[in-house]
N, C-alpha and C. Protein backbone atom coordinates (compact mmCIF):
# COMPACT_ATOMS: atom_id res chain seq x y z
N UNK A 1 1.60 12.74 8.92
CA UNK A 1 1.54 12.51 7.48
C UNK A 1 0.23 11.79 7.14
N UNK A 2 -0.24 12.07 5.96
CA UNK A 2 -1.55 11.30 5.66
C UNK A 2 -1.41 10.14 5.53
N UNK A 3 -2.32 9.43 5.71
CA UNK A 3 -2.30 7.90 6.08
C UNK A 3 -2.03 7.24 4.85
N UNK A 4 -2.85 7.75 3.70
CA UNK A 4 -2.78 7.15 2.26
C UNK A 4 -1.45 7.69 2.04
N UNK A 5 -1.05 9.10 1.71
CA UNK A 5 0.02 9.05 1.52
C UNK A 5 1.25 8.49 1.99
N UNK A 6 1.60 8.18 3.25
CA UNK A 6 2.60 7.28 4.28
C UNK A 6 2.75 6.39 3.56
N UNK A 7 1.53 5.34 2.48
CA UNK A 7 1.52 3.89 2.09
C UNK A 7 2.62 4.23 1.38
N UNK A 8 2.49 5.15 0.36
CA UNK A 8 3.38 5.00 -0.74
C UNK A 8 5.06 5.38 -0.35
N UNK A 9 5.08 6.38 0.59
CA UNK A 9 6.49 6.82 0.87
C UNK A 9 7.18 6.00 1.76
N UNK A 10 6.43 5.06 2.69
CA UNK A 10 7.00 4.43 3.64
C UNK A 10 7.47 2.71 3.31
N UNK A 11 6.86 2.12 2.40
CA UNK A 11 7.03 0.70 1.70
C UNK A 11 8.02 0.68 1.25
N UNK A 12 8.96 -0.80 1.75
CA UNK A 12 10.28 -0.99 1.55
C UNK A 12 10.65 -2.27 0.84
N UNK A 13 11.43 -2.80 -0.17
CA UNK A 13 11.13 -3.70 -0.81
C UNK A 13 12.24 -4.60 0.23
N UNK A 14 11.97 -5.72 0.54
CA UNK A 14 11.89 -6.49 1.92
C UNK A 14 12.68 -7.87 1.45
N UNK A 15 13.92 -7.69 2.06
CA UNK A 15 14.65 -9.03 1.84
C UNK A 15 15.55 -10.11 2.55
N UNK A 16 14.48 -10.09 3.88
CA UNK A 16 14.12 -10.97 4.94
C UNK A 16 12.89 -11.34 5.42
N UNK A 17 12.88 -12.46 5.27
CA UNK A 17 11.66 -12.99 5.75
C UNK A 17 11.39 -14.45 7.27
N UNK A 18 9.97 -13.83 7.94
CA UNK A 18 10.26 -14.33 9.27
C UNK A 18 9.42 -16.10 7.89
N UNK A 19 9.66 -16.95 8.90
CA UNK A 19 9.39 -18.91 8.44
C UNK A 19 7.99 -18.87 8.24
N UNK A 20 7.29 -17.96 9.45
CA UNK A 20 5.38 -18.17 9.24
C UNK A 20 4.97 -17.94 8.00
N UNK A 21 3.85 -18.73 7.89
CA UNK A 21 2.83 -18.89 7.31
C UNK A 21 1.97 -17.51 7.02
N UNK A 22 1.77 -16.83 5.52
CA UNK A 22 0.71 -16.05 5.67
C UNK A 22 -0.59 -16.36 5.77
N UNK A 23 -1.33 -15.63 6.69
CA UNK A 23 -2.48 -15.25 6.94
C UNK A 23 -3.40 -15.56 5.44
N UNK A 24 -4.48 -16.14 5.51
CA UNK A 24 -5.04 -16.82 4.54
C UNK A 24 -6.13 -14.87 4.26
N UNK A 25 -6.55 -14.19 5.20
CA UNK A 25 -7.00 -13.04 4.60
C UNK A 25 -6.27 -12.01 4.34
N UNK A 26 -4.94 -11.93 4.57
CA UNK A 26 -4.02 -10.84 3.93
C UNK A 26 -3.52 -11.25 2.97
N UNK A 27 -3.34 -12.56 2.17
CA UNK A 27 -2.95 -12.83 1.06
C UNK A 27 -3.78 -12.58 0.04
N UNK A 28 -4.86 -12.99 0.64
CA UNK A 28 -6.33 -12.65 -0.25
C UNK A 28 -6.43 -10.91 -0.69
N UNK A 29 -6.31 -10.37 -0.01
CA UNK A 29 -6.52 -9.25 -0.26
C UNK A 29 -5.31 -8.70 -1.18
N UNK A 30 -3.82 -8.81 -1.13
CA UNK A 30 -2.98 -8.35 -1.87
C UNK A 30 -3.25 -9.08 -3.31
N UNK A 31 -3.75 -10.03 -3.27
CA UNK A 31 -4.52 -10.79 -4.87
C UNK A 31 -5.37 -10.03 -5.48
N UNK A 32 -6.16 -9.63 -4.48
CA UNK A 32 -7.39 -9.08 -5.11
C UNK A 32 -6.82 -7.35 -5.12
N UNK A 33 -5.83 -6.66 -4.87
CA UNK A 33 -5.95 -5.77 -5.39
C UNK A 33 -4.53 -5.76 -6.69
N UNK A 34 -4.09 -6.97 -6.90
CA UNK A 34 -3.55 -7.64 -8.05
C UNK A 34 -4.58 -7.21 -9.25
N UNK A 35 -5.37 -8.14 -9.01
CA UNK A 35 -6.78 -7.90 -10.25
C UNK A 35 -7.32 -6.76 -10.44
N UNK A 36 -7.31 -5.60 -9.28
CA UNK A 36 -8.25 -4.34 -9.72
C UNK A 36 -7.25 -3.69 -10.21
N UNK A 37 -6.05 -3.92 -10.89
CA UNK A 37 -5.23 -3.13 -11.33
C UNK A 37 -5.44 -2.73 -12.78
N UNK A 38 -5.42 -1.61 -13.08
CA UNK A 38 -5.89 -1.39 -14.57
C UNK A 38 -5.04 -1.67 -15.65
N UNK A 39 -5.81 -2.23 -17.05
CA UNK A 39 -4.97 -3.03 -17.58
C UNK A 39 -5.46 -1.54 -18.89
N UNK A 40 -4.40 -2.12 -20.20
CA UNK A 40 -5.04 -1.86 -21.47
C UNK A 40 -6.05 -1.62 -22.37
N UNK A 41 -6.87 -1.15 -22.45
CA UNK A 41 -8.49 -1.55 -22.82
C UNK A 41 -8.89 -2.72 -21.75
N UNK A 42 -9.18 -2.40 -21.19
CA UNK A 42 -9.38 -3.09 -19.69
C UNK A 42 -9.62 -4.90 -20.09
N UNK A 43 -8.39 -5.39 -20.81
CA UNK A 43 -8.15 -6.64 -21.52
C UNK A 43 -8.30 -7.68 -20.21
N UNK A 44 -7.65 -7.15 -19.04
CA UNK A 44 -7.84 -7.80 -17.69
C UNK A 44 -7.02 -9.63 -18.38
N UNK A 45 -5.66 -9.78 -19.13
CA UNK A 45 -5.38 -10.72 -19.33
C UNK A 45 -3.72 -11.02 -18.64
N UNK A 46 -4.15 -11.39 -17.30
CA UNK A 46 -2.93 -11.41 -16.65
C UNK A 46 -3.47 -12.42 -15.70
N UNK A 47 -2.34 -13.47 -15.27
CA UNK A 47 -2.00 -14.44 -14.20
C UNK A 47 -1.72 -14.38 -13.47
N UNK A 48 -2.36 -14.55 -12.05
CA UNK A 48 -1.68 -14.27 -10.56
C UNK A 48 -1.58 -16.37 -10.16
N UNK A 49 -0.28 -16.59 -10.10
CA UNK A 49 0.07 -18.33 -9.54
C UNK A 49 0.43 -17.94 -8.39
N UNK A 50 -0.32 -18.35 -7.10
CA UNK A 50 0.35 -18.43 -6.01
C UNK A 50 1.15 -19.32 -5.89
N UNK A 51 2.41 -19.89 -5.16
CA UNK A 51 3.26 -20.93 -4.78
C UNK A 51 3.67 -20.81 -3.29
N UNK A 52 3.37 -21.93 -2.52
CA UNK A 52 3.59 -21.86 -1.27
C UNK A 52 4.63 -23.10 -1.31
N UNK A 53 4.62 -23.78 -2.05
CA UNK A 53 5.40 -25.19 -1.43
C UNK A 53 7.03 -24.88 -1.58
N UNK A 54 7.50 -24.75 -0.46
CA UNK A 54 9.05 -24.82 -0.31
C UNK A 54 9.35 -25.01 -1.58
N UNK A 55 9.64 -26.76 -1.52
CA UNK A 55 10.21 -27.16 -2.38
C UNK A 55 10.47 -26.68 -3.81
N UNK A 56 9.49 -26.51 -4.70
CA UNK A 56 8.70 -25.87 -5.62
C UNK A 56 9.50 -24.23 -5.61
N UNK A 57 9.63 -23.50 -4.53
CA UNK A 57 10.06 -22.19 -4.40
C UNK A 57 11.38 -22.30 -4.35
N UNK A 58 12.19 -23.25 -4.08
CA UNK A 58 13.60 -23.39 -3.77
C UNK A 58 14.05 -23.76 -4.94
N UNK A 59 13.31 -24.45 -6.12
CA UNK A 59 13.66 -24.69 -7.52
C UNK A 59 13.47 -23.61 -8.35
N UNK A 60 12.69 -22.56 -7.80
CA UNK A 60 12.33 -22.17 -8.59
C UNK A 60 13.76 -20.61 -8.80
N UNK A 61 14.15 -20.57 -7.12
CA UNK A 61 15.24 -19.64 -6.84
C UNK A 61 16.60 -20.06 -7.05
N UNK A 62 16.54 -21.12 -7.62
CA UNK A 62 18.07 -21.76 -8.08
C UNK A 62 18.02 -21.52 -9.46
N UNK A 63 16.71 -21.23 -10.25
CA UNK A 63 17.28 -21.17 -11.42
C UNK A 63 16.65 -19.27 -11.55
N UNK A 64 16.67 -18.56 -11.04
CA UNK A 64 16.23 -17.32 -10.77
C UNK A 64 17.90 -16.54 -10.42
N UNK A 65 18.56 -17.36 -9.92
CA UNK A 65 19.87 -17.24 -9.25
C UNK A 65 20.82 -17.36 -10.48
N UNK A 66 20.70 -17.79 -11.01
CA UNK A 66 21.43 -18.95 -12.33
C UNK A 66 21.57 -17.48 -13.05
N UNK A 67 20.59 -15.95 -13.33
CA UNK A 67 20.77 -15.34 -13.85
C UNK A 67 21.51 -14.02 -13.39
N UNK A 68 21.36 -13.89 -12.52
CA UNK A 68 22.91 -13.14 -11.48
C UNK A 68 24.01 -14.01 -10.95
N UNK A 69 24.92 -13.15 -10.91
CA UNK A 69 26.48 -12.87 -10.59
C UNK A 69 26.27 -14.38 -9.35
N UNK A 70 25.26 -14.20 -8.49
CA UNK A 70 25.55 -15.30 -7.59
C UNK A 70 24.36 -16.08 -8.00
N UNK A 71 24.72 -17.18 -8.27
CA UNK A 71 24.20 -18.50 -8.08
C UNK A 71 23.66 -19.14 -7.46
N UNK A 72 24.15 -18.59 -6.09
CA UNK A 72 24.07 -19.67 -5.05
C UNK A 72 23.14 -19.14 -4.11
N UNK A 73 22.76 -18.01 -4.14
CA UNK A 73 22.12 -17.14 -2.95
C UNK A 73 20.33 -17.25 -3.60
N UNK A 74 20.10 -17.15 -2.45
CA UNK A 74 18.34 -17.41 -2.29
C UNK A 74 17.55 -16.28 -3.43
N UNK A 75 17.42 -16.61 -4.25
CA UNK A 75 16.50 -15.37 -5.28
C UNK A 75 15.29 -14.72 -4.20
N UNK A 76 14.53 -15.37 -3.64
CA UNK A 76 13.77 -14.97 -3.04
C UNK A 76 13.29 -15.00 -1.86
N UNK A 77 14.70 -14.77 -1.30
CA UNK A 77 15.12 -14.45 0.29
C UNK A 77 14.25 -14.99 1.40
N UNK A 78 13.78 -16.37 1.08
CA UNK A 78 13.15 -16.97 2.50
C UNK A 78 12.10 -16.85 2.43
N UNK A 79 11.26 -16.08 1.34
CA UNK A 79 10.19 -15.65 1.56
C UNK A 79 8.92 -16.66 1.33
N UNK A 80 7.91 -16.51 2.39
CA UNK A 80 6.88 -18.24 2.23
C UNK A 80 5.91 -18.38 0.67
N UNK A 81 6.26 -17.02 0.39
CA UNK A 81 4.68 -17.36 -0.90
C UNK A 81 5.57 -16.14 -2.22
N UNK A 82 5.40 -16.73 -2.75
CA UNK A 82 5.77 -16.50 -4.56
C UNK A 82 4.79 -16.50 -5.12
N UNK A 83 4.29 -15.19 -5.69
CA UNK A 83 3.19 -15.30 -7.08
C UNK A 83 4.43 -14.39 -7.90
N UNK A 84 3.99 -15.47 -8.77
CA UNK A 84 4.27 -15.48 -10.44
C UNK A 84 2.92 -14.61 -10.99
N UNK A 85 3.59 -13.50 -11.73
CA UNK A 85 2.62 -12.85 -12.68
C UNK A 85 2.75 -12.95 -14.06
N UNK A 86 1.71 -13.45 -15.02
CA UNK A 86 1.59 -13.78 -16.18
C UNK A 86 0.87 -12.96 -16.95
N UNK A 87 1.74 -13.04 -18.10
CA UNK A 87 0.45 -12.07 -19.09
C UNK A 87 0.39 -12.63 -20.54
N UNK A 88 -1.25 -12.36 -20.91
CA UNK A 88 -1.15 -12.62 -22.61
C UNK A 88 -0.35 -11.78 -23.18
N UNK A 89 1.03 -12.53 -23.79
CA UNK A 89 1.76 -11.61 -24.68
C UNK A 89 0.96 -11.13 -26.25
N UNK A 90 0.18 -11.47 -26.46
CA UNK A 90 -0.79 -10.99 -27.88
C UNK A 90 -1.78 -9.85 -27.38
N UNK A 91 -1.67 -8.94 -26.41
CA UNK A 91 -1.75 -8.15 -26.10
C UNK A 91 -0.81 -7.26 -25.69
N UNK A 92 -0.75 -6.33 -26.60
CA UNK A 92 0.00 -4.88 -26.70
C UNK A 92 0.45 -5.13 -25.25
N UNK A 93 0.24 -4.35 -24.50
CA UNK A 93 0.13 -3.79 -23.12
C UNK A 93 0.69 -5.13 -21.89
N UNK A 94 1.01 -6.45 -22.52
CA UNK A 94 0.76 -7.16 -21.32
C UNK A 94 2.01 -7.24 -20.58
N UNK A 95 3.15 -6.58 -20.84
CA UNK A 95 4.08 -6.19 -20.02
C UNK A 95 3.91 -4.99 -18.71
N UNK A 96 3.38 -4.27 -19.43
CA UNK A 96 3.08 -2.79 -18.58
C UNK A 96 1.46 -3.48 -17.82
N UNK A 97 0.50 -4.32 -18.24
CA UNK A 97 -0.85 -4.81 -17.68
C UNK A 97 -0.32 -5.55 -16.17
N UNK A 98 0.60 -7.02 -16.56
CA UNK A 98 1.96 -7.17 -15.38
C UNK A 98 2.38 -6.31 -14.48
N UNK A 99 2.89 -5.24 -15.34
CA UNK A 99 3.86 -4.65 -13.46
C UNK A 99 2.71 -3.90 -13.16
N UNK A 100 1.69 -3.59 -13.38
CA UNK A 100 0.60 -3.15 -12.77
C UNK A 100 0.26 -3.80 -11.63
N UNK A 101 0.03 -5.46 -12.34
CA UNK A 101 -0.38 -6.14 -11.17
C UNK A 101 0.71 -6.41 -10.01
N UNK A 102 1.41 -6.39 -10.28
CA UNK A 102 2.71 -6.49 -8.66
C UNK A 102 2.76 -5.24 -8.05
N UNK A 103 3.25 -3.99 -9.01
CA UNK A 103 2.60 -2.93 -8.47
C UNK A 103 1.54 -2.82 -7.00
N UNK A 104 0.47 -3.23 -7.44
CA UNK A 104 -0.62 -3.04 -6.59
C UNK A 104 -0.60 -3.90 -5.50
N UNK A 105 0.34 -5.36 -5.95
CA UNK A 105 0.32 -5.90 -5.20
C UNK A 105 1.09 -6.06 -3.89
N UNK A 106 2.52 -4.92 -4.48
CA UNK A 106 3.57 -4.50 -3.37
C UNK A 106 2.90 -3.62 -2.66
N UNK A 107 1.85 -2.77 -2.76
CA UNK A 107 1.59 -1.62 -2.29
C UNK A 107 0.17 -2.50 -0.95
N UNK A 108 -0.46 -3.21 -1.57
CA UNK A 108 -1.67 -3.86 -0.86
C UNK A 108 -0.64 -4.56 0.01
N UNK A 109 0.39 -5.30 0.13
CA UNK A 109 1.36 -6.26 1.14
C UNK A 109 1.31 -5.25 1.96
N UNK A 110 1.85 -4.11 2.21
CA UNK A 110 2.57 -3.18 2.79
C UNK A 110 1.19 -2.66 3.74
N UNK A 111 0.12 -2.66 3.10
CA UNK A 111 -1.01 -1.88 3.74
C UNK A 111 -1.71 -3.42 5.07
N UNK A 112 -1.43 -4.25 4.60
CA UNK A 112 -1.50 -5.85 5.06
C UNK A 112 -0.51 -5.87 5.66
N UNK A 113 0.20 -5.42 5.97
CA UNK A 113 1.62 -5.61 6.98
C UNK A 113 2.46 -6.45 6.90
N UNK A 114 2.15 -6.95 5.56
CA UNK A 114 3.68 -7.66 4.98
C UNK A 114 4.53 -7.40 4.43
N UNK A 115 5.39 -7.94 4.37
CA UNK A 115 6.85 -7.31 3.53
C UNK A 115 6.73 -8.06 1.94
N UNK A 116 7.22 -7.28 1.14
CA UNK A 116 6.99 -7.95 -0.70
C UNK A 116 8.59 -7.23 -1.27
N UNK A 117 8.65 -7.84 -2.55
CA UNK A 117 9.53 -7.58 -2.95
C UNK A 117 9.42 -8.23 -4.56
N UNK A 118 9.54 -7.16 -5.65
CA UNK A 118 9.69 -7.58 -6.62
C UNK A 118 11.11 -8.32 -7.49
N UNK A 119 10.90 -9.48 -7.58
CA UNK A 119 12.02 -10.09 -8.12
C UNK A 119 12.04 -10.58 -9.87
N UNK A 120 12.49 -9.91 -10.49
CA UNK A 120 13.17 -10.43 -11.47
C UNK A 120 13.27 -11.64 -12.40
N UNK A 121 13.31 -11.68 -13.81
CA UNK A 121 13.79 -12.27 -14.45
C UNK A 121 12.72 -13.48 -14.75
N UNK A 122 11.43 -13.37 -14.59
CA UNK A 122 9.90 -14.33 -15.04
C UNK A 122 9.91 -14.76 -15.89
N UNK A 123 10.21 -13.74 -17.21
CA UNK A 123 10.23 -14.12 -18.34
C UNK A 123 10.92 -15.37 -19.09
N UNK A 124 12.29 -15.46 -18.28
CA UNK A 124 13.33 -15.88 -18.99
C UNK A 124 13.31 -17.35 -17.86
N UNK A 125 12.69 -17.12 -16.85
CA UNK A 125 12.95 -18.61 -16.08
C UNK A 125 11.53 -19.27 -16.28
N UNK A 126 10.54 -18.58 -17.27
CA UNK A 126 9.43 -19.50 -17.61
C UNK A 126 9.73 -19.90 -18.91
N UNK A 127 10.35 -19.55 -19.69
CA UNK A 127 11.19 -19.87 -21.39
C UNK A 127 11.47 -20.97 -21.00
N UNK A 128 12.58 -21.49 -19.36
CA UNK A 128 13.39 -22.43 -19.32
C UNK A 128 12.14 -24.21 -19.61
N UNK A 129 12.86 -25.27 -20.59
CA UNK A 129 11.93 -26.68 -19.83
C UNK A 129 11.61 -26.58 -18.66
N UNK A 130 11.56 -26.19 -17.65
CA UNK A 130 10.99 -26.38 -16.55
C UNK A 130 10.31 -25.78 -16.06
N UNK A 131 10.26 -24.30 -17.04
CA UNK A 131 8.79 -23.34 -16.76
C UNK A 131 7.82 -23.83 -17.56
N UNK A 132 8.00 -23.95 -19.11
CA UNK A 132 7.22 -24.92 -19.73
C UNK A 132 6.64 -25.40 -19.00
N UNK A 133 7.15 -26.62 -18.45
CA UNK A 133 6.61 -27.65 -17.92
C UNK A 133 5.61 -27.31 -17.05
N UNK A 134 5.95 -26.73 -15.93
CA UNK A 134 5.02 -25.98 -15.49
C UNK A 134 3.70 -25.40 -16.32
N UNK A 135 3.98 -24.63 -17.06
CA UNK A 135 2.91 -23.86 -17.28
C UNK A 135 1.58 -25.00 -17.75
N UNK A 136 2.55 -26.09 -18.45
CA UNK A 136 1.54 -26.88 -19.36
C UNK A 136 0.68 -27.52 -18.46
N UNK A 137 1.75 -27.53 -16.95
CA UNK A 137 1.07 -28.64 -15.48
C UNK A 137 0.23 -27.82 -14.98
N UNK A 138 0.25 -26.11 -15.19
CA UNK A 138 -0.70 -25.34 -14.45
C UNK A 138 -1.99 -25.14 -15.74
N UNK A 139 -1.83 -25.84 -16.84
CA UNK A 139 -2.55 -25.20 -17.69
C UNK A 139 -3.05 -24.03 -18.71
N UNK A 140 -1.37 -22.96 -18.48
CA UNK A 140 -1.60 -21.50 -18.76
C UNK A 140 -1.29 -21.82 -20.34
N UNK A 141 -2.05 -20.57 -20.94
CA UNK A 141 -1.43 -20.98 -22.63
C UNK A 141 -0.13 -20.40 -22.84
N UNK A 142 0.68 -20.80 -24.09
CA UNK A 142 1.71 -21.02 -24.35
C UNK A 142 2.34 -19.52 -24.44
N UNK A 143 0.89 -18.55 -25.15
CA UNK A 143 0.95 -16.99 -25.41
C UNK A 143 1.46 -16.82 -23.94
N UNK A 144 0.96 -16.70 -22.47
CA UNK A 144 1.67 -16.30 -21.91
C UNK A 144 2.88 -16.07 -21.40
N UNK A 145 3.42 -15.25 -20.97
CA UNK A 145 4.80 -15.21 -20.40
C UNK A 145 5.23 -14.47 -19.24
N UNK A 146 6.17 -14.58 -18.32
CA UNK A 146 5.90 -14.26 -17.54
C UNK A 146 6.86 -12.73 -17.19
N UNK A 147 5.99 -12.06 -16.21
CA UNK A 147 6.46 -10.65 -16.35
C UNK A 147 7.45 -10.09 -15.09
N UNK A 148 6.57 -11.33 -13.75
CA UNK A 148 7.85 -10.60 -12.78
C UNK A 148 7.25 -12.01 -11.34
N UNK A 149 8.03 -11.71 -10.21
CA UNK A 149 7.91 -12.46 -8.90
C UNK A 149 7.38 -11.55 -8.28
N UNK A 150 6.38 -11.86 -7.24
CA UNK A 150 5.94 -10.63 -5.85
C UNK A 150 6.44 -11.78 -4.89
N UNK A 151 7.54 -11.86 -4.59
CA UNK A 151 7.80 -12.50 -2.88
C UNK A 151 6.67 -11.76 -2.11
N UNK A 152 6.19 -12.44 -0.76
CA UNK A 152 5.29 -11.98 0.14
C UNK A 152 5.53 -12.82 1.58
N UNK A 153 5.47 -11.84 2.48
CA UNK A 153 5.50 -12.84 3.70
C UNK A 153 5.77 -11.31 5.24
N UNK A 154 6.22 -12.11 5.93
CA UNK A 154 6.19 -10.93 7.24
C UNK A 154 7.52 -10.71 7.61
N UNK A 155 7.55 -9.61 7.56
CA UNK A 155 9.35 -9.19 7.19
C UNK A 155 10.03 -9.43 8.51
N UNK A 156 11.57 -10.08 8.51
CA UNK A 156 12.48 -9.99 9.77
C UNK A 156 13.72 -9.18 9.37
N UNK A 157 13.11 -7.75 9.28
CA UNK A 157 14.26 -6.61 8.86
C UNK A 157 13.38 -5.21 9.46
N UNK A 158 14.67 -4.50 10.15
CA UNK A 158 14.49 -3.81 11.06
C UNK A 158 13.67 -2.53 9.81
N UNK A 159 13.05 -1.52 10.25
CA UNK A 159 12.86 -0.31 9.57
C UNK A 159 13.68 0.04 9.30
N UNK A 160 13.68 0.79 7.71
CA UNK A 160 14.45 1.57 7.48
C UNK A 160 14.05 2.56 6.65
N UNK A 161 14.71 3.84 6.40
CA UNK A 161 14.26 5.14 6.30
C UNK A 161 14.20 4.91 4.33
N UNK A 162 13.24 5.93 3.68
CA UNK A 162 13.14 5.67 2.45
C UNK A 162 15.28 6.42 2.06
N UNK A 163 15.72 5.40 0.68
CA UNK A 163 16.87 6.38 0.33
C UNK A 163 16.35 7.66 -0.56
N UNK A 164 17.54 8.58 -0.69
CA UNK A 164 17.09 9.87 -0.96
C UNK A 164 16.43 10.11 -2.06
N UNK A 165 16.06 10.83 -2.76
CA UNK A 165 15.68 10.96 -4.07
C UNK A 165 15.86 11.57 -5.20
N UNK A 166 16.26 10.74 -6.25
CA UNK A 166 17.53 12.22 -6.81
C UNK A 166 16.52 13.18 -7.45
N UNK A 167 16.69 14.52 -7.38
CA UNK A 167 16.09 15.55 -7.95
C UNK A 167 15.99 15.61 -9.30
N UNK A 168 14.93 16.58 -9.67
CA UNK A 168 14.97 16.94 -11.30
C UNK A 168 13.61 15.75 -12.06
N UNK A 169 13.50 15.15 -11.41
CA UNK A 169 12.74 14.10 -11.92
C UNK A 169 10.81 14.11 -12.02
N UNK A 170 11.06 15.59 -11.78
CA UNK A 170 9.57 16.18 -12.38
C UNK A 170 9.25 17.20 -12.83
N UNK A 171 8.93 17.20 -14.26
CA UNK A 171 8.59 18.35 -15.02
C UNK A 171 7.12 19.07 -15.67
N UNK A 172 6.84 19.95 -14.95
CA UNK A 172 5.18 20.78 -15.08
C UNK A 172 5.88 21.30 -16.34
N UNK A 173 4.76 21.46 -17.11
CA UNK A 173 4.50 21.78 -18.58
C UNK A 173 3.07 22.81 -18.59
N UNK A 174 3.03 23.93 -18.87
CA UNK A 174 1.43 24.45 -18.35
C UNK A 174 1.37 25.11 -19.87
């Protein structure tokens, strides 16, 4: 199978993670192809927050948790590094500018040999006082909001095969 093509069919969204530390140049690189992701009139107004500190990540999956059925279970499955993606909401596009950037950024993990996984619910756990708070401690403006999680780290889950794909889901028009 072609090599480029393999990236896309073979990437699994990954929800085990081994304790190490990522690699200071494979993180770099899934960032940076964060940013070459194409935005709206190429507005380029989106936030990549890395978070490495446990602590910080374990608060941040208790209230990530708070919005599913379980509570209690790890939002972001062990995983060592959390970027938060942000976008100017006064731009049209900065929802769709967002999953661009995780997008690229699940796809660059995978080519980096890490495991990623998009998690849920940014928006509504940066609304909370304690994303506030944050944001005001990271400095982001108030317009932003947030669009999604890229967990990242080196997966402790065996391969597994892509699931099937339901048919019908492409239509040529000539």
């Amino acid at each position: 199978m072609d090599k480029k093509k393999s990236l896309f069919l073979e990437r699994r969204s990954i929800r085990k993670y081994k304790p190490e530390k990522v690699k200071k140049e494979d993180l770099d690189a899934v960032l940076e192809a964060g940013i070459y992701a194409p935005s709206g009139e190429n507005h380029q107004e989106t936030i990549s927050i890395v978070i490495r500190d446990p602590e910080l990540i374990r608060k941040l999956s208790r209230i990530n948790a708070s919005y599913e059925s379980n509570p209690d279970r790890d939002a972001f499955y062990g995983a060592p590094v959390l970027v938060l993606v942000m976008a100017d909401s006064r731009v049209d596009t900065w929802v769709e500018d967002g999953s661009l950037v995780i997008g690229n950024m699940l796809n660059a993990a995978y080519a980096q040999g890490l495991g990623s996984c998009w998690i849920h619910w940014a928006r509504q756990e940066m609304e909370t006082p304690f994303g506030r708070e944050l944001c005001k401690k990271w400095n982001i403006p108030e317009e932003y909001q947030g669009v999604g999680f890229c967990i990242l780290g080196y997966s402790d889950e065996r391969e597994r095969p892509a699931p099937r794909r339901k048919p019908g889901r492409i239509l040529y028009v000539d």
